[in-house]
PDB file of N, CA and C in Angstrom:
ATOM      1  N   UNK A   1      95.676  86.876 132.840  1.00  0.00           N
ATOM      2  CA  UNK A   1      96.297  88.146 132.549  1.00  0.00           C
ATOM      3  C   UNK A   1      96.885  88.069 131.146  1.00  0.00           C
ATOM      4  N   UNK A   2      96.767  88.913 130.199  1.00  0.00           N
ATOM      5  CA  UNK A   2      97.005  89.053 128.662  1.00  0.00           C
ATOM      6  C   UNK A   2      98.185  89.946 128.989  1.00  0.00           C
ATOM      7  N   UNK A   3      99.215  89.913 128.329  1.00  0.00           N
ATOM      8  CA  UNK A   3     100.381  91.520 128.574  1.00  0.00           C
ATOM      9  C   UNK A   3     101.045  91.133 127.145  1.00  0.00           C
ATOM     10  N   UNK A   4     101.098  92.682 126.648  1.00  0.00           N
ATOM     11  CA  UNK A   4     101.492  92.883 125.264  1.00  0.00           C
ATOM     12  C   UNK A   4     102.650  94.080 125.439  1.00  0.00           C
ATOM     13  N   UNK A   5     104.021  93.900 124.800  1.00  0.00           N
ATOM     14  CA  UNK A   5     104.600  94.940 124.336  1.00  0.00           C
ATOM     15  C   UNK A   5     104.012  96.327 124.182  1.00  0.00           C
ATOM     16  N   UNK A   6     104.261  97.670 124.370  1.00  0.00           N
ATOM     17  CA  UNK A   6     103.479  98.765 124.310  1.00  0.00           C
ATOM     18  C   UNK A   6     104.697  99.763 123.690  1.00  0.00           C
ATOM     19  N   UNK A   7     106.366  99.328 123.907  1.00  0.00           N
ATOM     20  CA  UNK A   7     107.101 100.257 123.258  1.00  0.00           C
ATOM     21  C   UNK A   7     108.658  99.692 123.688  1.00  0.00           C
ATOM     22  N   UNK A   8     108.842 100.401 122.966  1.00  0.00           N
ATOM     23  CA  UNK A   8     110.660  99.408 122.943  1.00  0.00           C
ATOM     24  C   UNK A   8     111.457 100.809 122.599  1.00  0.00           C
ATOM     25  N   UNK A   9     111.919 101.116 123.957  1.00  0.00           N
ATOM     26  CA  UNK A   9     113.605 102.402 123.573  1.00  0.00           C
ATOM     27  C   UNK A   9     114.344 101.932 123.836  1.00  0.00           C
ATOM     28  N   UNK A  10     115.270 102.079 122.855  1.00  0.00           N
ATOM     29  CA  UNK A  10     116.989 101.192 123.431  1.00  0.00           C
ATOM     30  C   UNK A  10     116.971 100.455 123.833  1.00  0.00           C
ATOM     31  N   UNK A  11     117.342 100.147 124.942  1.00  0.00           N
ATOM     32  CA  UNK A  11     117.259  98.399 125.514  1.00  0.00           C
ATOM     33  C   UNK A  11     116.043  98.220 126.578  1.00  0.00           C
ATOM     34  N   UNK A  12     115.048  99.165 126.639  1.00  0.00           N
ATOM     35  CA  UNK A  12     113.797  99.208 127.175  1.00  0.00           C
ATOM     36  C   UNK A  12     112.842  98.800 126.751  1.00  0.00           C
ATOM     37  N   UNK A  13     112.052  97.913 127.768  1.00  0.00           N
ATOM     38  CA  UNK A  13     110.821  97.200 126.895  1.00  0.00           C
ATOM     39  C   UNK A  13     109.666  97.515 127.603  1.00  0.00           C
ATOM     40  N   UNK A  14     108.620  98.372 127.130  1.00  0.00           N
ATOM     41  CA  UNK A  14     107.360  98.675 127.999  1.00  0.00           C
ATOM     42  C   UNK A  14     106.528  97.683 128.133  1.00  0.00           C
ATOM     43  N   UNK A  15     106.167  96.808 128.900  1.00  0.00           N
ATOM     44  CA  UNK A  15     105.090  95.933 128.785  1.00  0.00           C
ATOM     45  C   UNK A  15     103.795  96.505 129.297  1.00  0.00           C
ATOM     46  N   UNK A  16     102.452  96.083 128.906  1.00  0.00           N
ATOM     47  CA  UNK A  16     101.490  96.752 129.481  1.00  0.00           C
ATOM     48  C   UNK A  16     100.377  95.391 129.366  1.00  0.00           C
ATOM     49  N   UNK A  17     100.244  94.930 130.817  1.00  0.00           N
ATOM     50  CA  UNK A  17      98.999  94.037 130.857  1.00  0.00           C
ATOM     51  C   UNK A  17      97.655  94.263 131.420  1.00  0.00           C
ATOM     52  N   UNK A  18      96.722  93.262 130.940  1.00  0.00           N
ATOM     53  CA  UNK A  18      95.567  93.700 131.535  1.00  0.00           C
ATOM     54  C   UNK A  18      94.938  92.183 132.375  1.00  0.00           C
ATOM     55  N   UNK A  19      93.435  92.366 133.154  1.00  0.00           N
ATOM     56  CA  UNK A  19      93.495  91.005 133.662  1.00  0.00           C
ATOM     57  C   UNK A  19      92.126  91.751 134.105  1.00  0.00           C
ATOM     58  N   UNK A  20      91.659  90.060 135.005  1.00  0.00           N
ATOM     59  CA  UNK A  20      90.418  90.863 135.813  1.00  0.00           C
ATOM     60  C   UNK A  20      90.847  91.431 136.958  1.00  0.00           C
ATOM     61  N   UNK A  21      89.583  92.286 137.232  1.00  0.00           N
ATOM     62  CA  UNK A  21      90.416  93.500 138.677  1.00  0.00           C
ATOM     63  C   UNK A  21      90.242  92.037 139.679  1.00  0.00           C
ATOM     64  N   UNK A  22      91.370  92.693 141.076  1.00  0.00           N
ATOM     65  CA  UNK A  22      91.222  92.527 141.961  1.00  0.00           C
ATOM     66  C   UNK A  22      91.862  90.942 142.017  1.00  0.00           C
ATOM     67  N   UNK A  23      92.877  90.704 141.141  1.00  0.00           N
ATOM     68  CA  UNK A  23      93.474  89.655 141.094  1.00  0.00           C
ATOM     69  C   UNK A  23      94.665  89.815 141.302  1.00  0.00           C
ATOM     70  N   UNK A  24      95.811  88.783 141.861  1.00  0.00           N
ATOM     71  CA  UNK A  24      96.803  89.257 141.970  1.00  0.00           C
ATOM     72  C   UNK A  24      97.979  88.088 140.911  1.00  0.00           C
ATOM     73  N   UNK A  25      98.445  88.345 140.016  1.00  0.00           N
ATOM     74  CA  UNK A  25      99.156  87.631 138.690  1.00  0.00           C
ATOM     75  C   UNK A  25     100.881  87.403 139.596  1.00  0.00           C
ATOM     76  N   UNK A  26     101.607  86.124 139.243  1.00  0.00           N
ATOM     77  CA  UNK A  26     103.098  86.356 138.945  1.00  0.00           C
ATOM     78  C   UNK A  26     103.556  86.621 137.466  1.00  0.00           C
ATOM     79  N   UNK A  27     104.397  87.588 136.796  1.00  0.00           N
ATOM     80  CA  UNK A  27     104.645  87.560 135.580  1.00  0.00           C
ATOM     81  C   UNK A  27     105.781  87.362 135.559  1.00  0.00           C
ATOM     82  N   UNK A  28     106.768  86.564 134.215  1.00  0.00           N
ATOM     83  CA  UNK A  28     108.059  86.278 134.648  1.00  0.00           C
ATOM     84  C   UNK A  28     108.311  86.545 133.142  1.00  0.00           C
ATOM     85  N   UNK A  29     109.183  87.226 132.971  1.00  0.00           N
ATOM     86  CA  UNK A  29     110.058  88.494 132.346  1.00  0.00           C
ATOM     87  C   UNK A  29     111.749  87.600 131.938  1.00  0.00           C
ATOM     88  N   UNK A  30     111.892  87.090 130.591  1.00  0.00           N
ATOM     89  CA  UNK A  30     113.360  86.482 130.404  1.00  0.00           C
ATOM     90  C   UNK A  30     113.711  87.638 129.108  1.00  0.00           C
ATOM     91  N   UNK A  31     115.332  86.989 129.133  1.00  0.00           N
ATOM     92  CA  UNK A  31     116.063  87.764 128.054  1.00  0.00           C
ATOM     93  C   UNK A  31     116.605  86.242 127.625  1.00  0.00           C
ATOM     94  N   UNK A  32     115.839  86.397 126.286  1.00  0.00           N
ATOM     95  CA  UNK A  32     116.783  85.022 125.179  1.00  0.00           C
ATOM     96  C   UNK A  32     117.915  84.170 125.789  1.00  0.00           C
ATOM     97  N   UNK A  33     117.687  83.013 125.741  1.00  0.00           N
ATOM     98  CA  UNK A  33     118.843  82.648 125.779  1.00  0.00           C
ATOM     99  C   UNK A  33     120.502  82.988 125.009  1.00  0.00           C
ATOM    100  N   UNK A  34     121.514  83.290 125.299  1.00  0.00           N
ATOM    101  CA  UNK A  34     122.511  83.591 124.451  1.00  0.00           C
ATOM    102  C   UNK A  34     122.828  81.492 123.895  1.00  0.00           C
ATOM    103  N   UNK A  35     123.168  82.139 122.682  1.00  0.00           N
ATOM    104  CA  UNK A  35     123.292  80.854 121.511  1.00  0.00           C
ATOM    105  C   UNK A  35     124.622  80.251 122.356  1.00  0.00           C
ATOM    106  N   UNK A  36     125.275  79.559 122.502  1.00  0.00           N
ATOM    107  CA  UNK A  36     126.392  78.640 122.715  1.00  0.00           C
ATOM    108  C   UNK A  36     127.097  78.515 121.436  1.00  0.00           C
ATOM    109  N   UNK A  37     128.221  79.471 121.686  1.00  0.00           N
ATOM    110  CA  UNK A  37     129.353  78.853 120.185  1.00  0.00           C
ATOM    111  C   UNK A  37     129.788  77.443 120.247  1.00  0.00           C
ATOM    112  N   UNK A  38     129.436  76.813 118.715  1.00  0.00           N
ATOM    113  CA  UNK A  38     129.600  75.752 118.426  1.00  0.00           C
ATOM    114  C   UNK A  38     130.629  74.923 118.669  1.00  0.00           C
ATOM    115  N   UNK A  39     131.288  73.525 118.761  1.00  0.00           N
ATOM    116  CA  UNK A  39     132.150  72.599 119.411  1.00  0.00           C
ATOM    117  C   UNK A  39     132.469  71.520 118.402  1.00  0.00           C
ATOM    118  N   UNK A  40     133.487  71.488 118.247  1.00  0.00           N
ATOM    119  CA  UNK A  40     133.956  70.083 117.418  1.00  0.00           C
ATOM    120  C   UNK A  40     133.698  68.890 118.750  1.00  0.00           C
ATOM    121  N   UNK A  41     133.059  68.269 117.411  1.00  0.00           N
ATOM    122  CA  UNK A  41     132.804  66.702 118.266  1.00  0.00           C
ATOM    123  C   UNK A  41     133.754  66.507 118.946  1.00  0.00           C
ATOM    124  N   UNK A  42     133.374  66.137 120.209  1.00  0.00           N
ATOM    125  CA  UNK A  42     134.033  65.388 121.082  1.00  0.00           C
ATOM    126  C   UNK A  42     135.561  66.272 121.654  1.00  0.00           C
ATOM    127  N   UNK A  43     135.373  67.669 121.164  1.00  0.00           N
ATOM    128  CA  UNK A  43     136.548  68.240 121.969  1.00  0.00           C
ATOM    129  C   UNK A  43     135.731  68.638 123.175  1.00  0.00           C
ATOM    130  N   UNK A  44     133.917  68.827 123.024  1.00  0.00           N
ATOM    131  CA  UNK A  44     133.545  69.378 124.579  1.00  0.00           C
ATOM    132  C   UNK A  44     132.402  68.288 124.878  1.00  0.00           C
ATOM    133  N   UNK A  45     132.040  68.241 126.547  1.00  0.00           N
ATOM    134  CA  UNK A  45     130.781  66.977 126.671  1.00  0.00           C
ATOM    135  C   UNK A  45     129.569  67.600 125.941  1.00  0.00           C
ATOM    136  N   UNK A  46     128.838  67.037 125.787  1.00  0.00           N
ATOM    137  CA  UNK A  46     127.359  66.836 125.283  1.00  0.00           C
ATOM    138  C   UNK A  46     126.325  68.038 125.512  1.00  0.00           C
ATOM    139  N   UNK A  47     126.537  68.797 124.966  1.00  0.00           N
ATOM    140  CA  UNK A  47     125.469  70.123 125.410  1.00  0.00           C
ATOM    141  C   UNK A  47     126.354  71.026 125.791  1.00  0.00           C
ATOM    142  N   UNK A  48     127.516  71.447 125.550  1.00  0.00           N
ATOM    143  CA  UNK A  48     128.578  72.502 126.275  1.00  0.00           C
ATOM    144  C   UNK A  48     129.074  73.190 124.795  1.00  0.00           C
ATOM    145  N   UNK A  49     129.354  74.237 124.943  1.00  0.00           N
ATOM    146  CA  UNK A  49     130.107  75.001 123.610  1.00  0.00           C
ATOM    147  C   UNK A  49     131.256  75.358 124.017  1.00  0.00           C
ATOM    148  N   UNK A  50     132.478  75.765 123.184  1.00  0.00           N
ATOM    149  CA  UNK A  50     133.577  76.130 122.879  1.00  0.00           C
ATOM    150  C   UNK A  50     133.416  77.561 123.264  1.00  0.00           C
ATOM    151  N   UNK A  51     134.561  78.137 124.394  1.00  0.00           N
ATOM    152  CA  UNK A  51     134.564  79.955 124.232  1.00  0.00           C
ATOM    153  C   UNK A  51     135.841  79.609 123.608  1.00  0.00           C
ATOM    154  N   UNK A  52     136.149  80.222 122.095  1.00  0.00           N
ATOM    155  CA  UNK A  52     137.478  80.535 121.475  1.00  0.00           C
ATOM    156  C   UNK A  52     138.407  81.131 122.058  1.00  0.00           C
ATOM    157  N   UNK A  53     137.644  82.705 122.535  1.00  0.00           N
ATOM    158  CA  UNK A  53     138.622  83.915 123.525  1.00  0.00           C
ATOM    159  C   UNK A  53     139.550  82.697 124.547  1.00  0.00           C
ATOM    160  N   UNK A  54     138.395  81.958 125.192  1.00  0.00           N
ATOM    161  CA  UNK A  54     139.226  81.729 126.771  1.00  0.00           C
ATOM    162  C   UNK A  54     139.546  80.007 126.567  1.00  0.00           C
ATOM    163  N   UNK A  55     139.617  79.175 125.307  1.00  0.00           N
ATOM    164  CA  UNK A  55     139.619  78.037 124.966  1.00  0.00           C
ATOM    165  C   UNK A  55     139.118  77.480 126.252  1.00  0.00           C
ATOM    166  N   UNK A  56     138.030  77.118 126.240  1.00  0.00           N
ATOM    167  CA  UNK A  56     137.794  76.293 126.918  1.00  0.00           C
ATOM    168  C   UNK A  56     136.384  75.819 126.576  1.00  0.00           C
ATOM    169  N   UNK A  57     135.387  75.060 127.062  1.00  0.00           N
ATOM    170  CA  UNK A  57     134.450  74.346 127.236  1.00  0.00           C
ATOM    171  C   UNK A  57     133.724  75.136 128.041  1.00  0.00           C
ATOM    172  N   UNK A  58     132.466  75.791 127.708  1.00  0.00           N
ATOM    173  CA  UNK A  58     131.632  75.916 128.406  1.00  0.00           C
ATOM    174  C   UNK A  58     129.979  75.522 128.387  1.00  0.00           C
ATOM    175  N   UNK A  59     129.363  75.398 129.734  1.00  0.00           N
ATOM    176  CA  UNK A  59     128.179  75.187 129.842  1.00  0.00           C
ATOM    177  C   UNK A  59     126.710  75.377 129.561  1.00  0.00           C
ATOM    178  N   UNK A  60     125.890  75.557 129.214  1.00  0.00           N
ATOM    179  CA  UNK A  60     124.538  76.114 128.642  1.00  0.00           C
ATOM    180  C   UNK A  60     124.162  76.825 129.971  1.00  0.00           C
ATOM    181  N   UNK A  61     123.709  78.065 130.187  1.00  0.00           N
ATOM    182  CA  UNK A  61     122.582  78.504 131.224  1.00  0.00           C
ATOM    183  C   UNK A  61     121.840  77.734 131.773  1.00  0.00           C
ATOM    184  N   UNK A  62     121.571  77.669 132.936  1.00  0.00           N
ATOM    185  CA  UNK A  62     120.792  77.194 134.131  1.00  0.00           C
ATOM    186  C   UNK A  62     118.866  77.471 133.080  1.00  0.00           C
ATOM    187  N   UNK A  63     118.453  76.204 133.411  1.00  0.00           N
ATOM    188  CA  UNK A  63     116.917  76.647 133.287  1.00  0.00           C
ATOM    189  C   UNK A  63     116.557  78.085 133.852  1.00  0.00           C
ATOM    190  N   UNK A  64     115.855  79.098 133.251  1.00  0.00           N
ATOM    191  CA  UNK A  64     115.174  79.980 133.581  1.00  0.00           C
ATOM    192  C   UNK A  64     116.483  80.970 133.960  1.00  0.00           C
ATOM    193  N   UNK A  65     117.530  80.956 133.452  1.00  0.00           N
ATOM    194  CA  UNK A  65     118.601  82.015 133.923  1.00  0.00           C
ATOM    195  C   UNK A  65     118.649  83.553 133.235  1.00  0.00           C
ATOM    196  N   UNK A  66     118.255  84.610 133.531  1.00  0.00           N
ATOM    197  CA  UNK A  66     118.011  85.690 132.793  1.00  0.00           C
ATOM    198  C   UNK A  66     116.566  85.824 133.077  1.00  0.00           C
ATOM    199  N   UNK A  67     115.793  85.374 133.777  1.00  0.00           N
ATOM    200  CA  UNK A  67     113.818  85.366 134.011  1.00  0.00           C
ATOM    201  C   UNK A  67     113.913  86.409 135.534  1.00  0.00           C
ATOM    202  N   UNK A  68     113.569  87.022 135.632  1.00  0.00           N
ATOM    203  CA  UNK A  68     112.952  88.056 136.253  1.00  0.00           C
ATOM    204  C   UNK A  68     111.645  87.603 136.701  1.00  0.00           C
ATOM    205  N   UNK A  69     111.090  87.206 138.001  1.00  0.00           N
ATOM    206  CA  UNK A  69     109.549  87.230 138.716  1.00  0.00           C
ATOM    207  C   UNK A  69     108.861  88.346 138.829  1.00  0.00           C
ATOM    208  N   UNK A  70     107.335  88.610 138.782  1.00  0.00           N
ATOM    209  CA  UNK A  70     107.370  90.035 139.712  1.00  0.00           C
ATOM    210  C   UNK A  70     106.082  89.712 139.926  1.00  0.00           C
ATOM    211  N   UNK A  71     105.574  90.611 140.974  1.00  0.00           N
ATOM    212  CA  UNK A  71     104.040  90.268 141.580  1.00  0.00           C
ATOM    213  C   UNK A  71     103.114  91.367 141.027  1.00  0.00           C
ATOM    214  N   UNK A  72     101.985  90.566 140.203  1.00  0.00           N
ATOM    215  CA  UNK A  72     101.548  91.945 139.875  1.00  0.00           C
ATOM    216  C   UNK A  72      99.917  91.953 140.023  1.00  0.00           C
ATOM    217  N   UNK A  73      99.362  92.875 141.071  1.00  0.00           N
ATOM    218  CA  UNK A  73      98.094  93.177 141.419  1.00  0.00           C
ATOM    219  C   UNK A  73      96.940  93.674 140.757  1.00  0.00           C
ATOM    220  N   UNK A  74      95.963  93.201 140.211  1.00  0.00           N
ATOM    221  CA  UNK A  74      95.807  94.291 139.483  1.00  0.00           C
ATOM    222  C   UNK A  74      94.589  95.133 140.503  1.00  0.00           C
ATOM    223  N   UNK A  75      94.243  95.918 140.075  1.00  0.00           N
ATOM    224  CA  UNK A  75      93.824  96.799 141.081  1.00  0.00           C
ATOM    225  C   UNK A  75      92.401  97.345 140.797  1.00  0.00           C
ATOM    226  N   UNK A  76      91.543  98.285 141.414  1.00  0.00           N
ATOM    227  CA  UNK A  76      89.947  98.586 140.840  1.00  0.00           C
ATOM    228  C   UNK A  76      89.743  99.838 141.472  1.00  0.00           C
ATOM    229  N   UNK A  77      89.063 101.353 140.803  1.00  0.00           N
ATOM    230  CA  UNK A  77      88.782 102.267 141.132  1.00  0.00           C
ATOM    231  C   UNK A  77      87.735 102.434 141.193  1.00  0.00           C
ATOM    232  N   UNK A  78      87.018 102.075 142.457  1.00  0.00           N
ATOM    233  CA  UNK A  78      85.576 101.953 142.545  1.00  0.00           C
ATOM    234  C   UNK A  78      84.881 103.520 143.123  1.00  0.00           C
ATOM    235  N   UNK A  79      83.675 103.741 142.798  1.00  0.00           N
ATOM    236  CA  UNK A  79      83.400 105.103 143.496  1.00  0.00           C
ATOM    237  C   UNK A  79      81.988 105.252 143.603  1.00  0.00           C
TER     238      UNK A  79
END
């Protein structure tokens, strides 16, 4: 299955794929990771960033956190 962008409004993203008929695809759909504000050495562990607002130490996102699954069929109009 090939799927390409087709249009972008506001925070809407049209995707539009194609494939062979009569197959059925999983497609999985993320939003960027958000960046981790940066950490003076050794004030946070190893891979964690600084929130300034709430001083504290925080964690990186879970693998695949923000990914969306979806099942997608593709289908055939035979006649």
């Amino acid at each position: 299955m090939t799927c390409d962008i087709a249009e972008i409004r506001d925070e809407d993203v049209l995707v539009a794929c194609t494939g062979q008929q009569l197959y059925s695809y999983k497609l999985k759909v993320c939003n960027p990771q958000p960046e981790l504000p940066s950490s003076e050495a050794g004030r946070c562990p190893e891979g964690a960033g600084y929130n300034e607002a709430n001083q504290c130490c925080v964690k990186p996102p879970a693998a695949g956190a923000g990914c969306v699954e979806f099942q997608v069929d593709m289908k055939s109009c035979g006649g």
